[in-house]
N, C-alpha and C. Protein backbone atom coordinates (compact mmCIF):
# COMPACT_ATOMS: atom_id res chain seq x y z
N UNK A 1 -22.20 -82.28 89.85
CA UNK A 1 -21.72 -81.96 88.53
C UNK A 1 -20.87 -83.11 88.02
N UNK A 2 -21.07 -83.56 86.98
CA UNK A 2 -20.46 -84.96 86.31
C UNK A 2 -19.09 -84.08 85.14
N UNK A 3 -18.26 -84.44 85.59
CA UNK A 3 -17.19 -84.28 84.94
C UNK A 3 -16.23 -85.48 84.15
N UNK A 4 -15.51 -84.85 83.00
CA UNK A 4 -14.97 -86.07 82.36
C UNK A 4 -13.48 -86.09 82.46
N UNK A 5 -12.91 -85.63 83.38
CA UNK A 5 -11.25 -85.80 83.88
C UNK A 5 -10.58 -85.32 82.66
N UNK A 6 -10.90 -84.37 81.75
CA UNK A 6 -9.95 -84.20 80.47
C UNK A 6 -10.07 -82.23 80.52
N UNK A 7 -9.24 -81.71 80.04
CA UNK A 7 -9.03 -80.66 79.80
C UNK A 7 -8.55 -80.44 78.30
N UNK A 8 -9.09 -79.42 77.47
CA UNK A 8 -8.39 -79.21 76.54
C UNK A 8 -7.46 -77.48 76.45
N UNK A 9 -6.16 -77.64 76.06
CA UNK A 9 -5.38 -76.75 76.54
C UNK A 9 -4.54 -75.91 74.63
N UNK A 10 -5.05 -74.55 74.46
CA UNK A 10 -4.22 -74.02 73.17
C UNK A 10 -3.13 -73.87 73.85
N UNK A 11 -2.16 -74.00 72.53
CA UNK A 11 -0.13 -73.57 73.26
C UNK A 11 -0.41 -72.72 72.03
N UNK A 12 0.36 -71.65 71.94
CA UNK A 12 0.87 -71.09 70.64
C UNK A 12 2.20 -71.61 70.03
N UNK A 13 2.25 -71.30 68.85
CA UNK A 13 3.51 -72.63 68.04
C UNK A 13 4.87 -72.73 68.93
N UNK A 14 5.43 -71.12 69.26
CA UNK A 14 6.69 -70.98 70.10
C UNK A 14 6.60 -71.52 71.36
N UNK A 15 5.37 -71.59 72.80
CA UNK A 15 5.50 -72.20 73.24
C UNK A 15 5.20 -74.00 73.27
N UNK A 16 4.70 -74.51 71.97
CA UNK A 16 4.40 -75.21 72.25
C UNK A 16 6.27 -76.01 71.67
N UNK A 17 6.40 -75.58 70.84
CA UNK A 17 7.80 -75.54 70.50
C UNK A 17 9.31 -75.75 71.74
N UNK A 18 9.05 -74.61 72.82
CA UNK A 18 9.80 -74.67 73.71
C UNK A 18 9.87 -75.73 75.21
N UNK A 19 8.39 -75.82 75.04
CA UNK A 19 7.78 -77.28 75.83
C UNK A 19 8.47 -78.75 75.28
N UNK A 20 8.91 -78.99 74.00
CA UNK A 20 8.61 -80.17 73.42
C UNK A 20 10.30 -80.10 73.91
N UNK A 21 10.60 -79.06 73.21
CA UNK A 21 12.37 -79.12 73.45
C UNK A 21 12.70 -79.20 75.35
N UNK A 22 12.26 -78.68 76.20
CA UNK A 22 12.17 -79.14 77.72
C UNK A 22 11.73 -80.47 77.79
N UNK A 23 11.08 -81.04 76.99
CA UNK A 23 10.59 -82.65 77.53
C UNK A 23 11.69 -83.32 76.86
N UNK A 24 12.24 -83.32 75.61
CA UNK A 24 13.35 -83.69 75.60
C UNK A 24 14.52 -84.14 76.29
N UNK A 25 15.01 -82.64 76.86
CA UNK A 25 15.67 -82.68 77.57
C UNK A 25 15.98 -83.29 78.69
N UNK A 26 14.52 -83.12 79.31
CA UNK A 26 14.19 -82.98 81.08
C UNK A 26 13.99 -85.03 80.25
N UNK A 27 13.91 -85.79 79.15
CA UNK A 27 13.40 -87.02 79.00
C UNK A 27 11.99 -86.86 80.27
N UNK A 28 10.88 -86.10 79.83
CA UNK A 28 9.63 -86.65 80.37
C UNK A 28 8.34 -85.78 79.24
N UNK A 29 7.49 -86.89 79.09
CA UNK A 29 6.44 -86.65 78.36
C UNK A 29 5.90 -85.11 78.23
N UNK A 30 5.66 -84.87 77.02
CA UNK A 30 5.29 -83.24 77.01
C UNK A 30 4.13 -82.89 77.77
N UNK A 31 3.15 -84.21 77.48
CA UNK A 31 2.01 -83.03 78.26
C UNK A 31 2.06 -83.62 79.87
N UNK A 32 3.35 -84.08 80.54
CA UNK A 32 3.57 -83.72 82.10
C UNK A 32 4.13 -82.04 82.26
N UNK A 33 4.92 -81.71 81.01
CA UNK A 33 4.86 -80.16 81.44
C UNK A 33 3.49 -79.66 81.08
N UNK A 34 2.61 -79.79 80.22
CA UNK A 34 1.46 -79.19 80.11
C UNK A 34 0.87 -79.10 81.24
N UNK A 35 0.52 -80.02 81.60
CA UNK A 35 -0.19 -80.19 83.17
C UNK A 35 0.52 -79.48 84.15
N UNK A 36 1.76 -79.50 84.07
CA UNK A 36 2.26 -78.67 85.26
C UNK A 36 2.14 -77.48 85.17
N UNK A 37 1.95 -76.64 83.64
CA UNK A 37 1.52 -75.21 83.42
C UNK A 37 -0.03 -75.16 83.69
N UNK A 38 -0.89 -76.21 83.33
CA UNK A 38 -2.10 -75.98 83.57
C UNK A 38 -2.85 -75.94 85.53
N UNK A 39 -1.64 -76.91 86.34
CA UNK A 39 -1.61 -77.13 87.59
C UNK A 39 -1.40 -75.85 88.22
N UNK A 40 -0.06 -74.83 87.75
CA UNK A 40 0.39 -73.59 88.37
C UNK A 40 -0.36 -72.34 87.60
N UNK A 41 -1.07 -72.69 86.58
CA UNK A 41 -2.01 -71.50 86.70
C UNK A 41 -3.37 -71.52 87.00
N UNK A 42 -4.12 -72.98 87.45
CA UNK A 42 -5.13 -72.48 87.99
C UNK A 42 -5.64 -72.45 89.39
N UNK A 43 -6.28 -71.90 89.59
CA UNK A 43 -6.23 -71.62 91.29
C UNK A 43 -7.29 -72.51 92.04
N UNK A 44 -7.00 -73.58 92.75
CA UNK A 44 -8.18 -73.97 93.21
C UNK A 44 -9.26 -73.57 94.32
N UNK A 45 -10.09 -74.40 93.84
CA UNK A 45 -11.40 -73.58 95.02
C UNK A 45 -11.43 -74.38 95.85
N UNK A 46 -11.45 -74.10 97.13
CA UNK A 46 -11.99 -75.23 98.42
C UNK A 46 -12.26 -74.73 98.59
N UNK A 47 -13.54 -75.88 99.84
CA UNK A 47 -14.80 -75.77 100.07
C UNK A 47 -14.55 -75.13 101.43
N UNK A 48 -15.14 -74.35 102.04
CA UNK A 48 -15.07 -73.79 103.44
C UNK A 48 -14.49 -74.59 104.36
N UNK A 49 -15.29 -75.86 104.50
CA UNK A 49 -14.77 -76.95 105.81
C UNK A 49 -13.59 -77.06 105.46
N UNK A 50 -13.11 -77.67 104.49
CA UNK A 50 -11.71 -78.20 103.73
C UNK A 50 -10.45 -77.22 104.56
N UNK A 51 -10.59 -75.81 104.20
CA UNK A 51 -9.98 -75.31 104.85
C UNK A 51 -9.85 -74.78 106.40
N UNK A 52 -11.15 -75.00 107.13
CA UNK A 52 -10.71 -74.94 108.49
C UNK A 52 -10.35 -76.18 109.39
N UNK A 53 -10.52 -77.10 108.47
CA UNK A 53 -9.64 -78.64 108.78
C UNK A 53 -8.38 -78.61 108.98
N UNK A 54 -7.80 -77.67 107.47
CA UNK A 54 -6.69 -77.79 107.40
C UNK A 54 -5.75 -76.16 108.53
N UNK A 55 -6.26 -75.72 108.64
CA UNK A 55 -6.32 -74.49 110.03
C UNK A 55 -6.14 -74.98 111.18
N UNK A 56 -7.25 -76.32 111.90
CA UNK A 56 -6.67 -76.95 112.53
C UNK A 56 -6.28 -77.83 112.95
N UNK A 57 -5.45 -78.51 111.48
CA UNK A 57 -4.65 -79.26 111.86
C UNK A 57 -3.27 -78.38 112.03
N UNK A 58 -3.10 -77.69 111.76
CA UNK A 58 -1.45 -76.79 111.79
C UNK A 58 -1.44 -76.13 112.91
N UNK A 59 -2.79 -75.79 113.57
CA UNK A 59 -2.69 -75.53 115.10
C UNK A 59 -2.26 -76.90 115.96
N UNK A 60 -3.21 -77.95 115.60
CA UNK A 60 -2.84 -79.06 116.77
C UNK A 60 -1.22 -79.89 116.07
N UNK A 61 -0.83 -79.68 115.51
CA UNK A 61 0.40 -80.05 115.30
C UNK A 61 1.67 -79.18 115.72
């Protein structure tokens, strides 16, 4: 599947409002909080192996 590394994301006016005023603040670019809302709400999928790699590596460590 060929993907183009971009997402497009609606805010509604108030949050997009309350975002701009946090980047302000926090001095960091608005859409690094975008991304970080778009990062903590979506859930990723791994692939079967991926995760019994990571199974045991937390055993052999």
């Amino acid at each position: 599947m060929k993907t183009d590394g971009q997402i497009q994301v609606t805010l509604s006016d108030e949050l997009l409002e309350d975002l701009r005023a946090q980047a302000r603040e926090l001095n960091v670019p608005l859409k690094w909080l975008v991304a970080g809302l778009v990062c903590d709400t979506l859930d990723p999928i791994e692939p079967p192996n991926r995760q019994d790699s990571r199974r045991s590596a937390r055993h052999v460590a």
